[in-house]
N, C-alpha and C. Protein backbone atom coordinates (compact mmCIF):
# COMPACT_ATOMS: atom_id res chain seq x y z
N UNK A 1 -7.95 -10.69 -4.45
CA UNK A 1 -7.03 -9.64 -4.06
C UNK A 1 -7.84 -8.42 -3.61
N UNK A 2 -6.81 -7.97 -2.58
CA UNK A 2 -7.93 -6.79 -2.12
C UNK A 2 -7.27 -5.44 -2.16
N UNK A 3 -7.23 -4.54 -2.84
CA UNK A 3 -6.39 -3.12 -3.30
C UNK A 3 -6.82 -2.36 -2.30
N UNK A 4 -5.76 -1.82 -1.42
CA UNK A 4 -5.65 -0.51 -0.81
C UNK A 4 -5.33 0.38 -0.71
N UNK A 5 -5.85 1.65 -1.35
CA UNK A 5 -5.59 2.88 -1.58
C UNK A 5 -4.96 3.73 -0.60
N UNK A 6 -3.57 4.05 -0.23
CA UNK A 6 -3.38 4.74 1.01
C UNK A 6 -3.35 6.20 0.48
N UNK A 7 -3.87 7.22 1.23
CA UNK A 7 -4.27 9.02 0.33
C UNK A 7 -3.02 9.25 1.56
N UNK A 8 -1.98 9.45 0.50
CA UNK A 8 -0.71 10.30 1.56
C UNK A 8 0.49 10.51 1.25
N UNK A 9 1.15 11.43 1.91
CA UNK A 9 2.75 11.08 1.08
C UNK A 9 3.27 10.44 1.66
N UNK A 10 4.00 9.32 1.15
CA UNK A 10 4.72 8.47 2.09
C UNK A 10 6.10 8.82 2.19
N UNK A 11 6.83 8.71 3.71
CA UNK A 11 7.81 8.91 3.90
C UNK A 11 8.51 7.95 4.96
N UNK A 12 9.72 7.19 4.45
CA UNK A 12 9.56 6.11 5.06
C UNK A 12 10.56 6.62 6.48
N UNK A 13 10.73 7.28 6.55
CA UNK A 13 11.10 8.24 8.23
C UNK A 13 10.01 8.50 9.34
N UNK A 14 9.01 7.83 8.59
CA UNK A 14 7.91 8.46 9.79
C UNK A 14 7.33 6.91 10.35
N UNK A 15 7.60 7.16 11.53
CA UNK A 15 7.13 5.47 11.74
C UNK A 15 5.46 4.89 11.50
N UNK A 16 4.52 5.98 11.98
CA UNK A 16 3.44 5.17 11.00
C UNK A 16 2.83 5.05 10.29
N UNK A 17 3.55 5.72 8.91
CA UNK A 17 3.66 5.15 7.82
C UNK A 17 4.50 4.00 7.22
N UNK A 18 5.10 3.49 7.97
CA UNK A 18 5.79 1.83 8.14
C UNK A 18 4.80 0.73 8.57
N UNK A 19 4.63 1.56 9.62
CA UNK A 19 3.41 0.59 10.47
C UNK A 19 2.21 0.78 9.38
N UNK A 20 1.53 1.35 8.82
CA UNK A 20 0.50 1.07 8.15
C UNK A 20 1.07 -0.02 7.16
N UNK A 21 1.98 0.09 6.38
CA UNK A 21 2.40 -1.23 5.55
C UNK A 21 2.52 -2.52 6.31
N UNK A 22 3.34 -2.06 7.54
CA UNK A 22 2.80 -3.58 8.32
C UNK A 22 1.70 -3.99 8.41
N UNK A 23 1.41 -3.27 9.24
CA UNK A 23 -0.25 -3.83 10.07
C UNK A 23 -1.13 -4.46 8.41
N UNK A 24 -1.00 -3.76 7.27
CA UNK A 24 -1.84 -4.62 6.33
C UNK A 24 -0.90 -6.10 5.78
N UNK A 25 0.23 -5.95 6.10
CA UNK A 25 0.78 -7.71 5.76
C UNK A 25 0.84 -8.47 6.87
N UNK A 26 0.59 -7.92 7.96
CA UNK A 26 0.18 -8.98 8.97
C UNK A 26 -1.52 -9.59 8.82
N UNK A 27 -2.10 -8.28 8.34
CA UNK A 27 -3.93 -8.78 7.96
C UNK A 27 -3.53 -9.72 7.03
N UNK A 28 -3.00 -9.14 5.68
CA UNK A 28 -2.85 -10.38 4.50
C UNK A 28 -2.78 -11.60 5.17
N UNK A 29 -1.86 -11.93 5.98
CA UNK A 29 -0.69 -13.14 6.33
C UNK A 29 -2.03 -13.92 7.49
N UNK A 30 -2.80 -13.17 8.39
CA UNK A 30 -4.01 -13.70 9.31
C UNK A 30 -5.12 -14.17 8.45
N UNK A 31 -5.52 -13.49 7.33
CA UNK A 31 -6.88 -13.48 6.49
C UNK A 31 -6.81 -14.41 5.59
N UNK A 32 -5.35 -14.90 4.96
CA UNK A 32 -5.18 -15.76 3.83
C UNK A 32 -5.30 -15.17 2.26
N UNK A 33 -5.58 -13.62 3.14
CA UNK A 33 -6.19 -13.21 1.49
C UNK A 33 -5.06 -11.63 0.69
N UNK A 34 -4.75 -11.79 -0.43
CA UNK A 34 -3.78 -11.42 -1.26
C UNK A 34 -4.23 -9.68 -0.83
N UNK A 35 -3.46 -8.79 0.61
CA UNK A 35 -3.86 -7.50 0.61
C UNK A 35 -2.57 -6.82 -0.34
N UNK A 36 -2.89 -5.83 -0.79
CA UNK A 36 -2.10 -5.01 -1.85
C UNK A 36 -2.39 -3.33 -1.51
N UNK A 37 -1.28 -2.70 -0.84
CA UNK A 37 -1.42 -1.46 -0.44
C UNK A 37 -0.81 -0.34 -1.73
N UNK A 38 -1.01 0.70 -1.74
CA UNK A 38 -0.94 1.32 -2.86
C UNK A 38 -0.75 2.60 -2.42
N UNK A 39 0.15 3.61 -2.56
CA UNK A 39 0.37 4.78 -1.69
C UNK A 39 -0.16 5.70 -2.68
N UNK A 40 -0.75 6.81 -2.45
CA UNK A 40 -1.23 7.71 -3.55
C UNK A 40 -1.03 9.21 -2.67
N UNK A 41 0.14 9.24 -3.44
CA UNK A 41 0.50 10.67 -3.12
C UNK A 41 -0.69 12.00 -3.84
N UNK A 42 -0.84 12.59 -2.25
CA UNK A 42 -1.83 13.68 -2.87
C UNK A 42 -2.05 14.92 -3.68
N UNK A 43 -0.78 14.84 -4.16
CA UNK A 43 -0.28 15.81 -5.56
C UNK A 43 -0.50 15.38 -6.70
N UNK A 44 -0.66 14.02 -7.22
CA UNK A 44 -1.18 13.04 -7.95
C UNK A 44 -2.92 13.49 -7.75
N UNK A 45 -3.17 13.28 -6.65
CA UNK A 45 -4.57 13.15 -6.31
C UNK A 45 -5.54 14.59 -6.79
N UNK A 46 -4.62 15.52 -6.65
CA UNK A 46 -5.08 16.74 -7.07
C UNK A 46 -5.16 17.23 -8.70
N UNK A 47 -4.64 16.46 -9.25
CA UNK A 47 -4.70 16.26 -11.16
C UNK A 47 -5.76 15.75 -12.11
N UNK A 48 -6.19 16.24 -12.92
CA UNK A 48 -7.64 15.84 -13.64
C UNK A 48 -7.76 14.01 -13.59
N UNK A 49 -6.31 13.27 -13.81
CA UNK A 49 -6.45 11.97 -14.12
C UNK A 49 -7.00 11.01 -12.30
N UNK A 50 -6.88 11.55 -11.27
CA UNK A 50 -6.96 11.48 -9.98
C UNK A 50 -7.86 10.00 -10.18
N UNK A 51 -9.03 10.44 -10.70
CA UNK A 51 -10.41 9.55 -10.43
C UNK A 51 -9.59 8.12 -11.01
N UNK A 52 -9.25 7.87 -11.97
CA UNK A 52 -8.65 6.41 -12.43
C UNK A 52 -7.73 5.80 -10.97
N UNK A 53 -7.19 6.55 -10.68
CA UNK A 53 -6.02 6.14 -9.75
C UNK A 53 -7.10 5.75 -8.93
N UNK A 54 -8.34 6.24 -8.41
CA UNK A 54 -8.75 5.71 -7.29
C UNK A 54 -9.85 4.74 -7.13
N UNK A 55 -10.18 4.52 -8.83
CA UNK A 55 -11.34 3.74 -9.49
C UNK A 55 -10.54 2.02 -8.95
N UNK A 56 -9.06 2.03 -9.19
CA UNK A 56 -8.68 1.10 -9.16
C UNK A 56 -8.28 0.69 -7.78
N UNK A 57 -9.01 1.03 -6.66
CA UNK A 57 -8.62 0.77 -5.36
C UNK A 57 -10.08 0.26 -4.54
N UNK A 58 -10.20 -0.85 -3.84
CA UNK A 58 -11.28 -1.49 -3.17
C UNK A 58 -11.89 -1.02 -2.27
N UNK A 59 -10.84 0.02 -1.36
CA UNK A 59 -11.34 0.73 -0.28
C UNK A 59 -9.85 1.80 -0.09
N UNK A 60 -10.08 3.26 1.03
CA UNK A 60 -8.95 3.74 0.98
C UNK A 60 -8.88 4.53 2.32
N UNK A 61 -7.70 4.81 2.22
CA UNK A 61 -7.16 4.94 3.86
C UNK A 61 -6.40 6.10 3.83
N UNK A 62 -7.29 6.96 4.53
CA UNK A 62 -6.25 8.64 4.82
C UNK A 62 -5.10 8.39 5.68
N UNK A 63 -3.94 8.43 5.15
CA UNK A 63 -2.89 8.22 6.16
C UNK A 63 -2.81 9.74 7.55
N UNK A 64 -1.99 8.99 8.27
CA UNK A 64 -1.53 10.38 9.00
C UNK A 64 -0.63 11.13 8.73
N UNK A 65 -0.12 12.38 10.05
CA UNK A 65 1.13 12.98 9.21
C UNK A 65 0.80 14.35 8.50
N UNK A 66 -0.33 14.88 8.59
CA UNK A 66 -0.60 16.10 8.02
C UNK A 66 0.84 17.14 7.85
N UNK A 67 0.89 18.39 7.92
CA UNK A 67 0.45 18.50 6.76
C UNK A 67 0.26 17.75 5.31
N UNK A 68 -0.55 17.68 4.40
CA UNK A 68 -0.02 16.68 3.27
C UNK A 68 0.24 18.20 2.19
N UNK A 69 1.39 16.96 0.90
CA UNK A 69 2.06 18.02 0.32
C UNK A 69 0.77 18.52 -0.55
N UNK A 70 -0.66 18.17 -1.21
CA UNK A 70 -1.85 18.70 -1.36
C UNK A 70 -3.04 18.26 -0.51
N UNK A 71 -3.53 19.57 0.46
CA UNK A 71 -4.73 19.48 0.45
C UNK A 71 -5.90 19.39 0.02
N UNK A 72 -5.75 19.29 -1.46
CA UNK A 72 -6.50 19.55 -2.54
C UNK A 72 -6.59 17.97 -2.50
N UNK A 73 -5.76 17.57 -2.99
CA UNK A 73 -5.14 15.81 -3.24
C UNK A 73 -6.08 15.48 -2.38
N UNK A 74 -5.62 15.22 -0.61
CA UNK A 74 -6.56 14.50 0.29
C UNK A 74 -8.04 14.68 0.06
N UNK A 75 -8.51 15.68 -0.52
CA UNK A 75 -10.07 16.33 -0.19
C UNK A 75 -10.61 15.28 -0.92
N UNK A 76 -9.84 15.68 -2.56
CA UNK A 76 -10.59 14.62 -3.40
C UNK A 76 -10.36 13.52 -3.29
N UNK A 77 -9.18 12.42 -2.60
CA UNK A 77 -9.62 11.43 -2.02
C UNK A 77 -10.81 11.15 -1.37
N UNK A 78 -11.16 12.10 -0.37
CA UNK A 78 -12.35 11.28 0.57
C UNK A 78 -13.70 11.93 -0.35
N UNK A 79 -13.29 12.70 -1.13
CA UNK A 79 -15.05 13.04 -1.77
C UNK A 79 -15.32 11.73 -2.72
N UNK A 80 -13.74 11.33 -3.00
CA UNK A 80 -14.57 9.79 -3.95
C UNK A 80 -14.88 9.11 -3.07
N UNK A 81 -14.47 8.48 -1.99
CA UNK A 81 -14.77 7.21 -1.32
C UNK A 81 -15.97 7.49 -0.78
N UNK A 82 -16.61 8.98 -0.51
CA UNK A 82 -18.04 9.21 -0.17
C UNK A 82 -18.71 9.02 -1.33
N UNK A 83 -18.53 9.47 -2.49
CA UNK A 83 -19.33 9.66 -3.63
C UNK A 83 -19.15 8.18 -4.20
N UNK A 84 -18.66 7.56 -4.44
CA UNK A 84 -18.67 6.44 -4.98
C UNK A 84 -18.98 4.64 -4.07
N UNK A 85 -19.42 5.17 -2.54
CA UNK A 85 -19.39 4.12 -1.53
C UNK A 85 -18.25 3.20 -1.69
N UNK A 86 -17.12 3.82 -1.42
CA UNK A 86 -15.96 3.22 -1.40
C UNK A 86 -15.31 3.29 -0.08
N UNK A 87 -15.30 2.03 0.89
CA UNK A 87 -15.34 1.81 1.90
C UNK A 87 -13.71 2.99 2.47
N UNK A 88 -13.78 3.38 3.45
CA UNK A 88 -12.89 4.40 3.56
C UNK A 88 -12.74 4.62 5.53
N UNK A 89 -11.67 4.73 5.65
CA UNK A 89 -10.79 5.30 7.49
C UNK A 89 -9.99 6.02 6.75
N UNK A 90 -9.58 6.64 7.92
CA UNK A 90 -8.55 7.52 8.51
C UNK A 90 -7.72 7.23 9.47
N UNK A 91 -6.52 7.61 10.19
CA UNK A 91 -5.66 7.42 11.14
C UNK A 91 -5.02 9.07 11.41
């Protein structure tokens, strides 16, 4: 199984944030292999417990859509996936 951390708020009114849930169950469904997306809202992300939430993710993906509801949230998303070589995009 492969855990994907998405750093964003999700709102399912915005079309690509739909499309990012697609596009990874069409990879699952091509690759054979069990993908598992995980939305991590960045108000969450901005809270002392943050680092667990993102310990448990394989690689992670800045959604689009700015503003996000913390900038704080997104930052420390991408300072882990730098600090910890945790494979990491953006859109």
């Amino acid at each position: 199984m492969v855990r994907i951390g998405i750093i964003g708020d999700f709102n399912p009114k915005h079309h690509t944030h739909v499309a990012i849930n697609t596009a990874l169950e069409h990879s699952s469904a091509a690759l054979g292999e069990d993908v598992r997306a995980q939305w991590l809202p960045t108000p969450e992300l901005a809270k002392p417990h943050s680092e667990k939430l993102l310990s448990e993710c394989d690689a992670l993906w800045a959604s689009p859509a700015s503003p996000y509801a913390s900038g704080e949230g997104m930052l420390r998303g991408i300072e882990y996936a730098r600090s910890h070589n945790v494979p990491f995009t953006g859109t």
